[in-house]
N, C-alpha and C. Protein backbone atom coordinates (compact mmCIF):
# COMPACT_ATOMS: atom_id res chain seq x y z
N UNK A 1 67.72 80.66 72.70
CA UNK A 1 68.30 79.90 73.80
C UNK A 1 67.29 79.94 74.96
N UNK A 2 67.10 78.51 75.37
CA UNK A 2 66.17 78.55 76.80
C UNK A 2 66.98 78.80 78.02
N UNK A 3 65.86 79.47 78.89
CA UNK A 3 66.43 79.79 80.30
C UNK A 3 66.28 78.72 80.76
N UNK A 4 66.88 78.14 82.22
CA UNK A 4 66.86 77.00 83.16
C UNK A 4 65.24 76.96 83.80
N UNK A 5 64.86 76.14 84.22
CA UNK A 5 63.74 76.11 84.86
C UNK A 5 63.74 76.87 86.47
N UNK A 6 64.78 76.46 86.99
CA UNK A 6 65.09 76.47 88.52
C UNK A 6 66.46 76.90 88.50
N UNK A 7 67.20 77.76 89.18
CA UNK A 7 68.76 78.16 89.09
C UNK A 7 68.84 78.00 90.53
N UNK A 8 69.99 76.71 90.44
CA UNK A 8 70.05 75.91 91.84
C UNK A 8 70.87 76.77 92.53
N UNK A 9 71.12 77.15 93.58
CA UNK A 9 72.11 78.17 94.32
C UNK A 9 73.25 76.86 95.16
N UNK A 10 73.97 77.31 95.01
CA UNK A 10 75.25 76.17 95.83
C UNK A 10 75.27 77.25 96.96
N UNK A 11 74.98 76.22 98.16
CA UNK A 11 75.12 76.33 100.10
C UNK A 11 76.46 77.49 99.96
N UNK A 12 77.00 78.45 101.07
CA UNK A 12 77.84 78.97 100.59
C UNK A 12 78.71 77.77 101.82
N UNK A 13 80.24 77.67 102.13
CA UNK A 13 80.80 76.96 102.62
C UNK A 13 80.85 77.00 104.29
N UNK A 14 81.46 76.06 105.03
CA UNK A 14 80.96 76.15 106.40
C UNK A 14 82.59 76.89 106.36
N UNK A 15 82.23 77.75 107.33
CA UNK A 15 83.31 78.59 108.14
C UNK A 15 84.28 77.78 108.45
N UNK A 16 85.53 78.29 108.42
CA UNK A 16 86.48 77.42 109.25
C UNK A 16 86.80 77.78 110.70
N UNK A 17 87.02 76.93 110.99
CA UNK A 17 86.97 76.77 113.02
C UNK A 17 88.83 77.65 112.59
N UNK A 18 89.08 78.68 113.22
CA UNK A 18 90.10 79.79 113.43
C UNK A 18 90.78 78.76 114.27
N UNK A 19 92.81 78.71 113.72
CA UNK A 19 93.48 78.08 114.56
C UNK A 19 93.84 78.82 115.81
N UNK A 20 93.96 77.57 116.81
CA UNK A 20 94.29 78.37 118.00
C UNK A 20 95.88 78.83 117.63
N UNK A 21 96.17 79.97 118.11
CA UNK A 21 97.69 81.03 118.56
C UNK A 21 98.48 80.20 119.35
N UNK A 22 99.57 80.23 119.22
CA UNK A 22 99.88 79.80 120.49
C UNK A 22 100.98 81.24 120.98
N UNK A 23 100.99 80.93 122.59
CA UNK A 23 100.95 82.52 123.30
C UNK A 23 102.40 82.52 122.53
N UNK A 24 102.88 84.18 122.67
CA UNK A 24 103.44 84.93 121.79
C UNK A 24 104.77 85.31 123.40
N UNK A 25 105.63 85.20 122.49
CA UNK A 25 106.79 85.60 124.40
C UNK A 25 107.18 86.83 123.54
N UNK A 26 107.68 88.18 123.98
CA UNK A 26 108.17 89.35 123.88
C UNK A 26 108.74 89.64 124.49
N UNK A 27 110.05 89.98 124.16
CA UNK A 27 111.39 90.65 125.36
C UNK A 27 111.24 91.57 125.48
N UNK A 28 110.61 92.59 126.22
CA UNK A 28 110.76 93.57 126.84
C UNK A 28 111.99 94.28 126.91
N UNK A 29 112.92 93.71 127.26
CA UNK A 29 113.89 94.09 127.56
C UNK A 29 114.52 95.93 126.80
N UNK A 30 114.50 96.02 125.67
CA UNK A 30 114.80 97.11 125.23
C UNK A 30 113.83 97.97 125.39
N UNK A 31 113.02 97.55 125.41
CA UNK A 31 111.89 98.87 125.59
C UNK A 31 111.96 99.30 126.91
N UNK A 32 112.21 98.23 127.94
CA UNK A 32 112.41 99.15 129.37
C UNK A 32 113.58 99.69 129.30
N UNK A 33 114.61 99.40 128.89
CA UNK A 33 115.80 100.60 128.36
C UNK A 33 115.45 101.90 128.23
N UNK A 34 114.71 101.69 127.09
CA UNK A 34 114.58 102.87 126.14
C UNK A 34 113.51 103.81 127.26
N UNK A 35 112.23 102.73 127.94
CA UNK A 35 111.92 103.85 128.82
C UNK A 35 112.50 104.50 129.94
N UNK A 36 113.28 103.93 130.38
CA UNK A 36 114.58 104.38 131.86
C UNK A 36 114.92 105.26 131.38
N UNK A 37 115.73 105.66 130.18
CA UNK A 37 116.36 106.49 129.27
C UNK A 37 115.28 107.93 129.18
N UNK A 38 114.17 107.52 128.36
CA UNK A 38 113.41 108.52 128.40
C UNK A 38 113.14 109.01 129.56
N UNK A 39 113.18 108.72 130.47
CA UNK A 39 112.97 108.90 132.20
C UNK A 39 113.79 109.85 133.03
N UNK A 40 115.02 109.25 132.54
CA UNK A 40 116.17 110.35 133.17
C UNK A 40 115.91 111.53 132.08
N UNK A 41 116.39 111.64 131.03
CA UNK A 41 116.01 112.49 130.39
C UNK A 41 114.66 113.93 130.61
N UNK A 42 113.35 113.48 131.03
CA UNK A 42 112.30 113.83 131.11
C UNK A 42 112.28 114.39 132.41
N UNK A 43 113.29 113.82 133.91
CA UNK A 43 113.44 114.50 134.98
C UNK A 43 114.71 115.57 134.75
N UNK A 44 115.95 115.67 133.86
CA UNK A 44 116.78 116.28 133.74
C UNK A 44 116.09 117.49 132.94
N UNK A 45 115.77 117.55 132.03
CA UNK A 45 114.87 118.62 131.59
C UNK A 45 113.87 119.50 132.72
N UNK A 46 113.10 118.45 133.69
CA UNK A 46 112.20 119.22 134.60
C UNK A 46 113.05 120.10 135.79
N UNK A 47 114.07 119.13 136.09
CA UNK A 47 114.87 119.84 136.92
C UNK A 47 115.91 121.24 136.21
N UNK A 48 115.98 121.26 135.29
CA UNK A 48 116.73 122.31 134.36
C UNK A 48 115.25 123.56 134.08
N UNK A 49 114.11 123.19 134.45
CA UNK A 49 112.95 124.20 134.03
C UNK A 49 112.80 124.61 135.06
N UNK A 50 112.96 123.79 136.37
CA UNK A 50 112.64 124.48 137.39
C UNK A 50 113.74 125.50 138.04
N UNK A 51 114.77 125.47 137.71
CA UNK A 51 115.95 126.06 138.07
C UNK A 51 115.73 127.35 137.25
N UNK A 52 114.80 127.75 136.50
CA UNK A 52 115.02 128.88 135.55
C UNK A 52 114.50 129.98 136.55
């Protein structure tokens, strides 16, 4: 069996242009809960350490 003369290489492909996002909305809302929460918590403890 003969080899090819020339072994043509195929271009590799053009990149694709990345779609734009469109902006993302996030409710906050529970997480500032949850941090208020952790908050009181984190001063009720400090004030219970300092009382010792």
């Amino acid at each position: 069996m003969q080899e090819p003369l020339a072994v043509r290489e195929e271009e590799p492909p053009a990149p694709a242009a990345p779609a734009r996002l469109e902006r993302l909305e996030v409710d906050y809302t529970a997480l500032d809960a949850l941090l208020a929460d952790t908050n009181r918590v984190v001063e009720r403890v400090q004030r219970l350490l300092k009382s010792r």
